[in-house]
Protein backbone atom coordinates (compact mmCIF):
# COMPACT_ATOMS: atom_id res chain seq x y z
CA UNK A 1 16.20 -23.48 -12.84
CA UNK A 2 19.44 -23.85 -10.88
CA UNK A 3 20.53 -21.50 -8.37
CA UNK A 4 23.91 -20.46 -8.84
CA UNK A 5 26.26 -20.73 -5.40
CA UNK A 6 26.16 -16.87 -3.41
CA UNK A 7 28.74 -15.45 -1.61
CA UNK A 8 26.85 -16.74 1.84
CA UNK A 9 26.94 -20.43 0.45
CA UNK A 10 31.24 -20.21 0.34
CA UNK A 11 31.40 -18.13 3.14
CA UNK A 12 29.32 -21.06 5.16
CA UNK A 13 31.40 -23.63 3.57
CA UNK A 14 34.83 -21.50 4.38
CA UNK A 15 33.36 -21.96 8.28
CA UNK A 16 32.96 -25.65 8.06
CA UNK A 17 36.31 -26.19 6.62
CA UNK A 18 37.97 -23.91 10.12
CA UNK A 19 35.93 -26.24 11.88
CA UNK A 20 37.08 -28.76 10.67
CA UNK A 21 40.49 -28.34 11.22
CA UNK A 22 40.31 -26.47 14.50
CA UNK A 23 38.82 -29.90 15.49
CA UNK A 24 41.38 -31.99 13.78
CA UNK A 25 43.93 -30.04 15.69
CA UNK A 26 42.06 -30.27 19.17
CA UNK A 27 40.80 -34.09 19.06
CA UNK A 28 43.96 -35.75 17.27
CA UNK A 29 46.73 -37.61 19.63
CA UNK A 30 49.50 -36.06 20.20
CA UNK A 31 51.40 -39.40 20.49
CA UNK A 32 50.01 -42.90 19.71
CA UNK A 33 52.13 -46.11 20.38
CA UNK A 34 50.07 -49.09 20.09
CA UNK A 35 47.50 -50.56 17.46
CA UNK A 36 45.01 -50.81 20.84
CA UNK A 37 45.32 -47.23 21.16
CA UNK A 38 45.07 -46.39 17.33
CA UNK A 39 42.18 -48.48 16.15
CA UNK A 40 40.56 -48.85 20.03
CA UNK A 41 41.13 -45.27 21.06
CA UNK A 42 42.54 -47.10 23.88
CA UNK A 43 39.53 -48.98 25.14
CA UNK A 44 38.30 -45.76 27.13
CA UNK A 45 35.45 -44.00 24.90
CA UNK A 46 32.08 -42.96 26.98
CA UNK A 47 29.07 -44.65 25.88
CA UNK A 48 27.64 -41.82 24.90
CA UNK A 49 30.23 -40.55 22.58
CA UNK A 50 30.49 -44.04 21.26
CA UNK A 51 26.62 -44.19 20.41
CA UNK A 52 26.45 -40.84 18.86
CA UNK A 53 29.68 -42.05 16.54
CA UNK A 54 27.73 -45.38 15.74
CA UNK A 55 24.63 -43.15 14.42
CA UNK A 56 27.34 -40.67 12.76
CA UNK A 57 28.88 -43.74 10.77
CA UNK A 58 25.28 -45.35 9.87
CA UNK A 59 23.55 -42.48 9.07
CA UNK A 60 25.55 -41.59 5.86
CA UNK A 61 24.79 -39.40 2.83
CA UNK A 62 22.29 -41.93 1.32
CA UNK A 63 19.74 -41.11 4.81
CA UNK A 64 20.60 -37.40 4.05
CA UNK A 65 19.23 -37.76 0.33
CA UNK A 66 17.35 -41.47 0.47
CA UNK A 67 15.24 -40.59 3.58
CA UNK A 68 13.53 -37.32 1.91
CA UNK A 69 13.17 -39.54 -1.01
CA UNK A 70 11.81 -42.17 0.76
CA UNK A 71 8.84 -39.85 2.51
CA UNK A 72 8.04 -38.46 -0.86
CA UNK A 73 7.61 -41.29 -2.80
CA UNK A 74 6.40 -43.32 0.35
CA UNK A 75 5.13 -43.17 3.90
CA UNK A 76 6.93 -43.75 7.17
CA UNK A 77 7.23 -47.61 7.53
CA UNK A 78 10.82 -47.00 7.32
CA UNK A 79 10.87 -45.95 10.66
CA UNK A 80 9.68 -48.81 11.93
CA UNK A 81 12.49 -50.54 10.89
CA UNK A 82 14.08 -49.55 13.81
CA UNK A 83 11.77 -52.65 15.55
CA UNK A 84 14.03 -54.67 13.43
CA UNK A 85 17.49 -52.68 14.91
CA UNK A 86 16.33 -52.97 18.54
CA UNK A 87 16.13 -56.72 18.04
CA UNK A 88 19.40 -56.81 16.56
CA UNK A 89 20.69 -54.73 19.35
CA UNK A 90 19.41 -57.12 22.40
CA UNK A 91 21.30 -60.09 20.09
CA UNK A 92 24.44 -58.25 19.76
CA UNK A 93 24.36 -56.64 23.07
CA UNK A 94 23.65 -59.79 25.04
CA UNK A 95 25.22 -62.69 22.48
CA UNK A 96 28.32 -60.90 20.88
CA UNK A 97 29.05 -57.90 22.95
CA UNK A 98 30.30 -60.04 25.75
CA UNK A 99 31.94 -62.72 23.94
CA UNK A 100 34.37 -60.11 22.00
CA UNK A 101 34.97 -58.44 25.42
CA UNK A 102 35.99 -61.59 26.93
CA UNK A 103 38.69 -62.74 24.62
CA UNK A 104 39.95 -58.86 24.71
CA UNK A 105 39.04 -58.50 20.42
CA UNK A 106 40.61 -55.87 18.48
CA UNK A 107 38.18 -56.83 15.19
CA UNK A 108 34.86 -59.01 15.59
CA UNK A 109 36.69 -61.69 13.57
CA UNK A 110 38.79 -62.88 16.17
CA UNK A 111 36.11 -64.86 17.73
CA UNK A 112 36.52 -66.82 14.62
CA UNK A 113 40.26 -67.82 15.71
CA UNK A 114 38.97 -69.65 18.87
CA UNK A 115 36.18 -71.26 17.28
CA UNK A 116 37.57 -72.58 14.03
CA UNK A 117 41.17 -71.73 12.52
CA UNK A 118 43.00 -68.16 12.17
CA UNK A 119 42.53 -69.08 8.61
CA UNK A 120 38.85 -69.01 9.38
CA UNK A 121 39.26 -65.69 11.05
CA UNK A 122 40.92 -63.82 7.88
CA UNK A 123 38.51 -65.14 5.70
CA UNK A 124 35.58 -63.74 7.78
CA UNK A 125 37.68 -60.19 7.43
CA UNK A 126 38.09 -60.52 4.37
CA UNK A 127 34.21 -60.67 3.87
CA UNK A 128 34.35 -57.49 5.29
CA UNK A 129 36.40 -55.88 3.19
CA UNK A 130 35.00 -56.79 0.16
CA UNK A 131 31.34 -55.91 1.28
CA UNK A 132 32.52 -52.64 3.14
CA UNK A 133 34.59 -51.36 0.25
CA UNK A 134 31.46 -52.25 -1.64
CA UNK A 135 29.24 -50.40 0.96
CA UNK A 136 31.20 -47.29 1.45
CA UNK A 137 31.82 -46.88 -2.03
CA UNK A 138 28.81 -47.08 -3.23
CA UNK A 139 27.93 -44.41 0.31
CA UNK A 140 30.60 -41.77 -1.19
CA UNK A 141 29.37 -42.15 -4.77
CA UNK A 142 26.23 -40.63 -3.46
CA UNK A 143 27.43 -37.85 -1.58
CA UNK A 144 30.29 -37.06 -4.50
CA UNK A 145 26.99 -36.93 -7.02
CA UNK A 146 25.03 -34.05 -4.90
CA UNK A 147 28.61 -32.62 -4.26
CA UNK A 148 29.37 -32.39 -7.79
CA UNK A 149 25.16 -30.76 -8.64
CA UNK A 150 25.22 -28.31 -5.87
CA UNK A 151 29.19 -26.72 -6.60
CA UNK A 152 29.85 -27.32 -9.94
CA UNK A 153 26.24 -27.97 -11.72
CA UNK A 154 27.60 -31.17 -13.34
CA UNK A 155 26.87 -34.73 -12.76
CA UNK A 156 29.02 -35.98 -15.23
CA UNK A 157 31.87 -38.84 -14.78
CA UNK A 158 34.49 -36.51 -14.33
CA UNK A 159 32.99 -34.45 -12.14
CA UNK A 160 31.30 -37.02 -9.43
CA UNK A 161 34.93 -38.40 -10.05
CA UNK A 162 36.99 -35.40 -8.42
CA UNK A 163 33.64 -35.07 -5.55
CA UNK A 164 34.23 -38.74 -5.08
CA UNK A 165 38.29 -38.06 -4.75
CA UNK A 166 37.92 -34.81 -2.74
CA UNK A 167 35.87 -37.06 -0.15
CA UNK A 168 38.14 -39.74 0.35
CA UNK A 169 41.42 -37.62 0.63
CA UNK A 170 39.17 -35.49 3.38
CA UNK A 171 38.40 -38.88 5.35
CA UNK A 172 41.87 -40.02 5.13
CA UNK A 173 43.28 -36.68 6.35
CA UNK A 174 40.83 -36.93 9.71
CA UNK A 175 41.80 -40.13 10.85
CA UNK A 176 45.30 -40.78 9.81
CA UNK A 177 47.40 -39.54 12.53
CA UNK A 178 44.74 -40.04 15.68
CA UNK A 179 43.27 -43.39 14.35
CA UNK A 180 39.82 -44.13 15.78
CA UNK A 181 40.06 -41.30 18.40
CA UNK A 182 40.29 -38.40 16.17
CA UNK A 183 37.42 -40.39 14.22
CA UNK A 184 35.30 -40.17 17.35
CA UNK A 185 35.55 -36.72 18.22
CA UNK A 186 34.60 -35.68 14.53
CA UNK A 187 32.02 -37.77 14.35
CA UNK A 188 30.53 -35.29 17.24
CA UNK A 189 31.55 -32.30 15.05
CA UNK A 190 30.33 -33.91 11.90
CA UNK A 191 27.07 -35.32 13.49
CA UNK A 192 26.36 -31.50 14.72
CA UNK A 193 26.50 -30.32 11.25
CA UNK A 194 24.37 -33.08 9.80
CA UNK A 195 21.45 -32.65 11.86
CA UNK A 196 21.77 -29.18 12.23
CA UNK A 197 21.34 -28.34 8.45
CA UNK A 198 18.67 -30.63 8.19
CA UNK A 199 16.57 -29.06 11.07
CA UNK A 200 17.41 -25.82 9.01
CA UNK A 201 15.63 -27.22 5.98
CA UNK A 202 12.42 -28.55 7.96
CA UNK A 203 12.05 -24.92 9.69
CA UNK A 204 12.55 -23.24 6.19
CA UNK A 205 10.67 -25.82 4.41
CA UNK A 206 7.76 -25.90 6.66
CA UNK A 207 7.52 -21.87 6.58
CA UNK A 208 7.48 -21.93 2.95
CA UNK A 209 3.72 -24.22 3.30
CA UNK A 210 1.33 -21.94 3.90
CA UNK A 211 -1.23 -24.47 5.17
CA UNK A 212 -1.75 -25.30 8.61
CA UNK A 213 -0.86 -28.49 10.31
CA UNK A 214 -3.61 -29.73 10.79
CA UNK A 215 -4.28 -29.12 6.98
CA UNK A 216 -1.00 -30.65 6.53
CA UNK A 217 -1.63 -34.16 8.17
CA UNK A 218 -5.10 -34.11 6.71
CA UNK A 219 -3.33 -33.90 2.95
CA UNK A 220 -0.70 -36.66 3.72
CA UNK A 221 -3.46 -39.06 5.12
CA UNK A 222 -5.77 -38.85 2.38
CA UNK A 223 -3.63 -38.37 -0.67
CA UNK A 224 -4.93 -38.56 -4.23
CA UNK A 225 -3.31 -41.30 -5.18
CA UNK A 226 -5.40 -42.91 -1.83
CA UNK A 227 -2.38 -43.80 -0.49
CA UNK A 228 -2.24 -42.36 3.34
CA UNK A 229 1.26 -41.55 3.85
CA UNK A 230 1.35 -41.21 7.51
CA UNK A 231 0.85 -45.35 7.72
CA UNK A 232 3.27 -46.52 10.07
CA UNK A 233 3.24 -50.26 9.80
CA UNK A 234 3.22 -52.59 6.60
CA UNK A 235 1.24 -55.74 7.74
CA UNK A 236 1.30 -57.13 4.03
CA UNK A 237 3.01 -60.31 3.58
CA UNK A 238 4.51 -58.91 -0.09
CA UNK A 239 7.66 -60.42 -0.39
CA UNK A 240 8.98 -57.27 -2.32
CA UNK A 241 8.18 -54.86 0.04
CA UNK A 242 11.60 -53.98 2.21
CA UNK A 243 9.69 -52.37 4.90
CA UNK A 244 6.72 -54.38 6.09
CA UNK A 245 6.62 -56.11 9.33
CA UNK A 246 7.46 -59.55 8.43
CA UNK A 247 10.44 -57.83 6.34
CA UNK A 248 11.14 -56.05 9.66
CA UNK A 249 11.28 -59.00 12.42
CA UNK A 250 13.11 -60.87 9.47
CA UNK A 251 15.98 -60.01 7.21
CA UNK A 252 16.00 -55.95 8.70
CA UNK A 253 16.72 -57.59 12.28
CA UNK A 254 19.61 -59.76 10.70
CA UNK A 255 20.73 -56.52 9.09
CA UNK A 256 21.40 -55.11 12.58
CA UNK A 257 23.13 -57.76 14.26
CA UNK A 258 25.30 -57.90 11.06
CA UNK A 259 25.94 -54.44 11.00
CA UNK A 260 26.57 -54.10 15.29
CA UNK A 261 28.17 -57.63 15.86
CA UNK A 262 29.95 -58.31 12.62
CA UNK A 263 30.51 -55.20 10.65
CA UNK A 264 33.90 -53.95 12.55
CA UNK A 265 33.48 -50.46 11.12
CA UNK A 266 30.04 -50.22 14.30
CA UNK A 267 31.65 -53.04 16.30
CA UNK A 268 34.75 -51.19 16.50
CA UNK A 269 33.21 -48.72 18.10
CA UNK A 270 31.43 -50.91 20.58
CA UNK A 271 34.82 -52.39 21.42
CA UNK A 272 36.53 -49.37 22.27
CA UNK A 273 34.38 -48.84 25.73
CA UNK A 274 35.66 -49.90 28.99
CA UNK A 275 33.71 -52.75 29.19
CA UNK A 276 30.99 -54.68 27.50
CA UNK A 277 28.44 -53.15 29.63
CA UNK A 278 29.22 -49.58 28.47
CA UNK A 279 29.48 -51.19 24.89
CA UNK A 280 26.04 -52.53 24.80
CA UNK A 281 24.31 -49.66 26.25
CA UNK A 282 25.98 -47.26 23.62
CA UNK A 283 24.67 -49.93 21.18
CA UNK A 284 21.04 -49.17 22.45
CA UNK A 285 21.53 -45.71 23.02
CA UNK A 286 22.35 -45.63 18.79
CA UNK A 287 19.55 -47.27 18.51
CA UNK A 288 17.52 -45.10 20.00
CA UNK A 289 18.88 -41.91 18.47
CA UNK A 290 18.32 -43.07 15.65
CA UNK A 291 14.09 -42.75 15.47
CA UNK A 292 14.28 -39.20 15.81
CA UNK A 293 17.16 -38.47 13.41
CA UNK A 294 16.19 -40.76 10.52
CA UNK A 295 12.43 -39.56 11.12
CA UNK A 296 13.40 -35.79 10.44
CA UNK A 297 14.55 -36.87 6.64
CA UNK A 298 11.17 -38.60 6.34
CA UNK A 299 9.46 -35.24 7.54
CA UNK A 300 11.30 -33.17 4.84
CA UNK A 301 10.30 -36.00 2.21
CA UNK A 302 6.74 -35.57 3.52
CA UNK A 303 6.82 -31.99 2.92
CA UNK A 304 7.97 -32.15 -0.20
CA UNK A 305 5.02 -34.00 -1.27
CA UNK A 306 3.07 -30.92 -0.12
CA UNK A 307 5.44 -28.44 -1.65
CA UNK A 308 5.44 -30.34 -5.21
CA UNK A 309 2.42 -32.18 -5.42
CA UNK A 310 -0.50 -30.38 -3.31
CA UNK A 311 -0.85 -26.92 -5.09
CA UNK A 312 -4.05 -26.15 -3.37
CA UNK A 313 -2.19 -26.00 -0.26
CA UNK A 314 0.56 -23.61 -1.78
CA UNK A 315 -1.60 -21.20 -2.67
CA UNK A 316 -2.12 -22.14 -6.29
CA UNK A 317 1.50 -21.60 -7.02
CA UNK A 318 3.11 -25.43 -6.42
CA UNK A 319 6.08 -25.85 -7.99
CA UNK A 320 7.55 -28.41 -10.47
CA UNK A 321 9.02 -31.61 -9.63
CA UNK A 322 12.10 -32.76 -11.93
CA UNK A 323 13.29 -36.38 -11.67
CA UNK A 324 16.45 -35.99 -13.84
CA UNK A 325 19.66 -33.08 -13.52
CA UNK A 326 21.54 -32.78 -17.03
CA UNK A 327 20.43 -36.97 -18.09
CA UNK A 328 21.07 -38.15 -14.34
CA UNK A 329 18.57 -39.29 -11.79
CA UNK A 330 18.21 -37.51 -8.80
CA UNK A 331 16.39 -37.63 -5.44
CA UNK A 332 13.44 -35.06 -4.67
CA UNK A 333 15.11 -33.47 -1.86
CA UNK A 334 18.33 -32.85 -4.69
CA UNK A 335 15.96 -30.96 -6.60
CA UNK A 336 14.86 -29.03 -4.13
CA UNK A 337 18.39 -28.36 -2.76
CA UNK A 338 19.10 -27.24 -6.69
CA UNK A 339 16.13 -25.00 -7.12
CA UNK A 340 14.77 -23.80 -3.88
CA UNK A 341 17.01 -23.51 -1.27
CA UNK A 342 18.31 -19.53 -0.74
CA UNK A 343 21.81 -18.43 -0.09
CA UNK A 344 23.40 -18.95 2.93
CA UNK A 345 21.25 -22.41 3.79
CA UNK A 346 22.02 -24.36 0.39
CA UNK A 347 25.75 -23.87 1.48
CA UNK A 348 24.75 -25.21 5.10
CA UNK A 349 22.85 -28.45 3.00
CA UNK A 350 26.13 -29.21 0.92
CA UNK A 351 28.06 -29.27 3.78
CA UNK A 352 25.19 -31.76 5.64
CA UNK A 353 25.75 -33.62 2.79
CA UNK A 354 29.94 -33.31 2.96
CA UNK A 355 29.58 -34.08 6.84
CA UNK A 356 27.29 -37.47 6.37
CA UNK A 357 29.54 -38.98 3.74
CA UNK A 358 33.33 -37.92 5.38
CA UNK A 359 31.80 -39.51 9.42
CA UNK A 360 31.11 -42.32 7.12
CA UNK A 361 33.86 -42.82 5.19
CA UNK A 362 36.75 -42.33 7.84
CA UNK A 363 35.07 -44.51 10.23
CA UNK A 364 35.08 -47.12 7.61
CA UNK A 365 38.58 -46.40 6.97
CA UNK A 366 39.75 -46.81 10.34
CA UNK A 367 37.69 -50.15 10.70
CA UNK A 368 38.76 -51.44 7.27
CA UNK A 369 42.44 -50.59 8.48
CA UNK A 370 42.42 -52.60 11.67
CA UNK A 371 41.15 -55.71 9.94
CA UNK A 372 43.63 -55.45 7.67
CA UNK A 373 46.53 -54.52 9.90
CA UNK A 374 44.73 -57.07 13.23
CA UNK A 375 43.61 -59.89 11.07
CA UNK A 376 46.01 -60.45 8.12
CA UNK A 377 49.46 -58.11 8.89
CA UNK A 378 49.90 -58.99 12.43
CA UNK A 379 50.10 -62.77 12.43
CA UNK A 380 52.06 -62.62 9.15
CA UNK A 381 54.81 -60.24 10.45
CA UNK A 382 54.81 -61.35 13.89
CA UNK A 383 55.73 -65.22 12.39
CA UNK A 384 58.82 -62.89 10.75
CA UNK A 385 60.05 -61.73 14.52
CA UNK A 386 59.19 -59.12 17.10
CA UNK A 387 59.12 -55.46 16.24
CA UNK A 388 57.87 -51.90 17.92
CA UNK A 389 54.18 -51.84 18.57
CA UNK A 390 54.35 -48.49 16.52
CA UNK A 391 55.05 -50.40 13.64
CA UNK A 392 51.79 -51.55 13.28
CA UNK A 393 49.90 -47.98 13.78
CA UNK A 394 52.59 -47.41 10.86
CA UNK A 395 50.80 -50.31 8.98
CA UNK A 396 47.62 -48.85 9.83
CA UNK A 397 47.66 -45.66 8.05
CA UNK A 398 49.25 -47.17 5.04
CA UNK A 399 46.69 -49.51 4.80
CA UNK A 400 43.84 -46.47 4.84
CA UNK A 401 45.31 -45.26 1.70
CA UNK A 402 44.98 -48.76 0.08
CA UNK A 403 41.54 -48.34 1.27
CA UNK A 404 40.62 -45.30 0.23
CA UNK A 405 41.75 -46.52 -3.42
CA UNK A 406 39.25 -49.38 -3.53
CA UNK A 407 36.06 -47.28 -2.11
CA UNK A 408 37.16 -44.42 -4.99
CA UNK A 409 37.40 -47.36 -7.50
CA UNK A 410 33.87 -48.48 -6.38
CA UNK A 411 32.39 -44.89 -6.37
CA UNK A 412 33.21 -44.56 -9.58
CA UNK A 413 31.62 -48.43 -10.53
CA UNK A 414 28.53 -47.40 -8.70
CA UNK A 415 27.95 -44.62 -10.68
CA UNK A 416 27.30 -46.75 -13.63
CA UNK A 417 25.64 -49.29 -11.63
CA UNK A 418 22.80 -46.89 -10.16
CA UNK A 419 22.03 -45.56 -13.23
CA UNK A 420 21.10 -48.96 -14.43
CA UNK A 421 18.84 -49.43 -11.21
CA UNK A 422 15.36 -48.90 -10.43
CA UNK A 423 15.87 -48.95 -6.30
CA UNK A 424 15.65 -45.72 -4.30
CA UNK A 425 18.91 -44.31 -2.68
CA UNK A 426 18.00 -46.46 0.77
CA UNK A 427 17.06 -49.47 -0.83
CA UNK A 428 20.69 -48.85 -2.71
CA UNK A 429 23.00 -48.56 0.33
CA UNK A 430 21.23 -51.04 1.84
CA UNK A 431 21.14 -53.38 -1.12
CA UNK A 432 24.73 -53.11 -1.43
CA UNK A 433 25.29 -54.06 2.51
CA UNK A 434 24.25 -57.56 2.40
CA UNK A 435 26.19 -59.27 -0.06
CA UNK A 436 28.83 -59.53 2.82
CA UNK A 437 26.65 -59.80 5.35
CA UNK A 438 24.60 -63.21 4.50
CA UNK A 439 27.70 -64.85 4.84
CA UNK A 440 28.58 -63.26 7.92
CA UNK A 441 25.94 -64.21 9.42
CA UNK A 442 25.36 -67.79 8.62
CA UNK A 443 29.65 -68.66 9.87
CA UNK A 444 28.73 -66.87 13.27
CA UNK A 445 25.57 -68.13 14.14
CA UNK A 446 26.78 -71.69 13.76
CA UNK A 447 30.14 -70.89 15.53
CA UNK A 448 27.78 -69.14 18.78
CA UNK A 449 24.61 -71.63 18.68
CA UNK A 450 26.23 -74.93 17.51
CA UNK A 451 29.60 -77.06 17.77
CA UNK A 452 29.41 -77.69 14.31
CA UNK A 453 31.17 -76.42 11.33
CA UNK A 454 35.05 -76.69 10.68
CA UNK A 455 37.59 -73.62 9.25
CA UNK A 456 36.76 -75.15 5.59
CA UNK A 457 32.80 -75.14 5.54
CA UNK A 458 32.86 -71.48 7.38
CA UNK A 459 35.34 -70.28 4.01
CA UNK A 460 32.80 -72.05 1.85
CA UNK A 461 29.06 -70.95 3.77
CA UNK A 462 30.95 -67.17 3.40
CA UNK A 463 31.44 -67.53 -0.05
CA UNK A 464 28.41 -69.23 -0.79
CA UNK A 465 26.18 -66.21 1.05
CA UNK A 466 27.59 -64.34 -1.39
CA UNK A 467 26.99 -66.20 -4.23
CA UNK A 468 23.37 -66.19 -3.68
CA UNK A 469 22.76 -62.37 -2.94
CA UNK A 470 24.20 -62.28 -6.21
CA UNK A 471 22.42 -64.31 -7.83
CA UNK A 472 18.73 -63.40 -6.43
CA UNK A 473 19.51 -59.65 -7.68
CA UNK A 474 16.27 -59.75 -9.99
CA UNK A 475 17.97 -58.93 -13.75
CA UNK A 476 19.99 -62.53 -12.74
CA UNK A 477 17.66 -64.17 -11.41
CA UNK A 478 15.15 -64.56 -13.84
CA UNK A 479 18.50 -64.50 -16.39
CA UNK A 480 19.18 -68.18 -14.92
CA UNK A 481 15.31 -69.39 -14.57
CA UNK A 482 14.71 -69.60 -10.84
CA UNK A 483 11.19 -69.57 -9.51
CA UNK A 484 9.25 -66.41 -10.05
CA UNK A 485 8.62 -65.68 -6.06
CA UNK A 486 12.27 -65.26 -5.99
CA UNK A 487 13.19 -62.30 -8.80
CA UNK A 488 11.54 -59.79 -6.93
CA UNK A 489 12.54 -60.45 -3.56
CA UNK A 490 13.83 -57.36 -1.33
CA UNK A 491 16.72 -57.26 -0.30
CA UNK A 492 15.55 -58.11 3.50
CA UNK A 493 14.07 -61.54 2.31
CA UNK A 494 17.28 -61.95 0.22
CA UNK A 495 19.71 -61.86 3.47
CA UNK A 496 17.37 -63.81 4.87
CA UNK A 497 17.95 -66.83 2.29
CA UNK A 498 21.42 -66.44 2.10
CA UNK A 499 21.95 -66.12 5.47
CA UNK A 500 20.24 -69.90 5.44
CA UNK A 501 21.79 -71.21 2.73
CA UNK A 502 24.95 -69.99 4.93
CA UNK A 503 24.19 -71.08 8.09
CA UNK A 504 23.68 -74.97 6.34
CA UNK A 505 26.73 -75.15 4.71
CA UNK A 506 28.58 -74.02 7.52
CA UNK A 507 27.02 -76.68 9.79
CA UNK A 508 27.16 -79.04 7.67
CA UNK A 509 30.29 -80.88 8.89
CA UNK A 510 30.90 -81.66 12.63
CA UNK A 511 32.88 -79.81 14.10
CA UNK A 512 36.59 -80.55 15.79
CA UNK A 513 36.27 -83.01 18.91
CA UNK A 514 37.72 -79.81 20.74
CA UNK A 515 34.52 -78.31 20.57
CA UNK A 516 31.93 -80.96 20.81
CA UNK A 517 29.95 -81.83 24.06
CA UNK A 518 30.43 -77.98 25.26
């Protein structure tokens, strides 16, 4: 049965909301001139504040729902994808980090320009755009669908619709006028919330167990099902598995360095330090955070389990899982949020929930914004004749509206596309990450580890990465007959093959006589 919303729950929301804008007023610029200071927060951001905005922008509303779903379905070899993220980090830190520093980038793409053609660079960007409008759409479609549950009870089109819109017009509103520096400082006010409601809900959820701990860890570790869900590492060599090692060291670790060194909406962030020392250690120091704030959504997952699925340790009165809210799938920890949570705290969860999805969504914004504005508007208007740098921090926040359009339009596609899905809210987001990213990745290793490659095979290895994401998704890929070991591949394995199938076509060519014998 579904609680209805208390006084406490609005009053707790009403709170958020004058936090919100007390902080918008506080952190926003009074004045800002240039695109450097708009979409770089003028170059000056501590490492610290930097990392704890990389982990707000990351950690979105599908580790606020996914990750309790993940620990009740699962175990906690999730966490150990983090092995994979650390080895991304030394690459980006130590490979990319520097090499954007050095030519003074405003977007990761602009490495492109020296290595290939400006042409080369806008492609790359517009990689991005497709796969983070994809990404971040499909991120605010699953915040808009607990929105929609927890306030209005429905999970209907219409409903998820006006969450979804209410979202994006909230995101918009926080970075338009500041630009990446009002992002930044409500990332810290947003990140606060996040973690804070979720440390609620362990502390509430754990009182509600009346078994000890010891009983606790004794349950998860010898499960019914014999399936001991404190296992850390997956040392299988099951190429559908996501999370075991070889997934890990593999296609997870390529998921990093896309996401640090190639996704501008984290590399913007790195950028915007004073130098690329700073940046890299705020890249490790994300990295880091990260263990202990993804592994508190796995703990509430595992105590789920207990609460749903281990009566005996609930006193004989366990209650009942549901799967499905009015025809819709939801996670475990939605359920729970539905049926269990009291007054007061289900109000803190929603706006968790709210925070996770509007750090995420302006960030991507912003980042979305520069590219556009850095990578494609500049060059064209500046071959048109000089104007005021403010025109282009003008550009910027019309182009965040354009934005926001296309990551509404795709909420409301990935509605109907989840429902047709079998993944788990992780597996989802992340799913949807890499059609960009295999691409990505194939055009920048050859431009960093080769002098191969020319502006026309880097257009065609990003198209062609994303050609084959698409077409190992399972449904097409045993649609079109290819080998059985590759319709159920995860989606780590899958980057991995199209980020080879990239990386060839891209060095395929020589390169231009300008770059050979460096």
């Amino acid at each position: 049965m579904m609680l209805p919303f208390s006084v406490a729950d609005w009053l707790v929301i009403a709170a958020y909301l004058l936090l919100l804008v007390a902080g918008g007023w506080m952190f926003t610029p009074r004045k800002t001139e240039s695109a450097h200071d708009y979409f770089l927060a003028g170059g000056n951001v501590p490492a610290w504040l930097a990392a704890l905005s990389v982990l707000s922008a990351t950690q979105s509303a599908a580790t606020f729902l996914g990750g309790p779903d993940y620990g009740y379905r699962g175990d906690l070899t999730y966490l150990t994808g983090n092995i994979g993220g650390l080895i991304g980090a030394i690459f980006v830190a130590h490979v990319l980090i520097p090499r954007f520093y050095a030519i003074r980038a405003t977007t990761a793409y602009e490495l492109l320009t020296l290595r290939f053609s400006e042409r080369a660079t806008r492609w790359a960007g517009g990689m991005f755009l497709i796969g983070r409008v994809f990404a971040g759409g499909a991120r605010v479609y699953l915040a808009a669908i607990a929105l929609a549950m927890v306030v209005t009870g429905s999970v209907g089109a219409q409903g998820i619709m006006i969450a979804a819109a209410a979202l994006i017009v909230a995101s918009v509103a926080f970075t338009f006028v500041g630009g990446l520096k009002s992002v930044l400082w409500n990332d810290l006010i947003q990140f606060i919330v996040y973690v804070g409601s979720a440390v609620a809900v362990v502390v509430f959820l754990r009182l509600s167990i009346p078994a000890s701990n010891a009983q606790i860890l004794h349950a998860l570790a010898h499960t019914p099902e014999g399936v001991d869900k404190l296992r850390l590492f997956d040392f299988s060599f099951d190429l559908s598995r996501p999370f075991s090692m070889l997934a890990i060291v593999t296609g997870i670790a390529l998921l990093y360095i896309a996401n640090a060194g190639m996704d501008q909406d984290t590399t913007q962030r790195l950028l915007s330090c004073k130098d690329a020392k700073t940046g890299a250690r705020s890249l490790y120091l994300s990295v880091l955070a990260t263990v202990p704030t993804v592994g508190m959504f796995i703990v509430i997952g595992l105590l789920l389990y207990i609460f749903y699925n281990r009566p005996d340790l609930m006193g004989g009165t366990g209650a009942v899982a549901a799967s499905q809210f009015g025809g819709e799938k939801i996670s475990i920890f939605m359920h729970y949020i539905l049926t269990e949570l009291p007054g007061g705290l289900r109000g803190l969860v929603t706006i968790g929930i709210c925070a996770a999805a509007v750090a995420t969504t302006n960030s991507a914004l912003n980042a979305m914004s520069s590219v556009l504005v850095q990578d494609f508007y500049r060059p064209w208007r500046d071959r048109r004749g000089p104007v005021e740098e403010h025109h282009f921090v003008q550009a910027g926040r019309a182009g965040m509206g354009v934005i926001g359009f296309a990551m509404f339009l795709m909420a409301v596609a990935s509605y109907y596309w989840q429902r047709h899905s079998s993944m788990g809210l992780l597996e989802f987001a992340l799913q949807v990450m890499v059609f960009s990213y295999a691409g990505l990745l194939g055009v920048y290793f050859t431009a960093v580890f080769t002098t191969r490659g020319t502006t026309g095979s880097a257009i065609a290895a990003l198209l062609i990465g994303f050609v084959t994401i698409v077409l190992l998704q399972p449904a097409i890929a045993k649609a079109i007959g290819l080998p059985l070991v590759l319709t159920g591949l995860s989606f780590p394995f899958q980057l991995c093959l199209g980020t080879a199938v990239a990386f060839l076509v891209c060095a395929a060519p020589a390169g231009p006589a300008s770059h050979r014998g460096r």
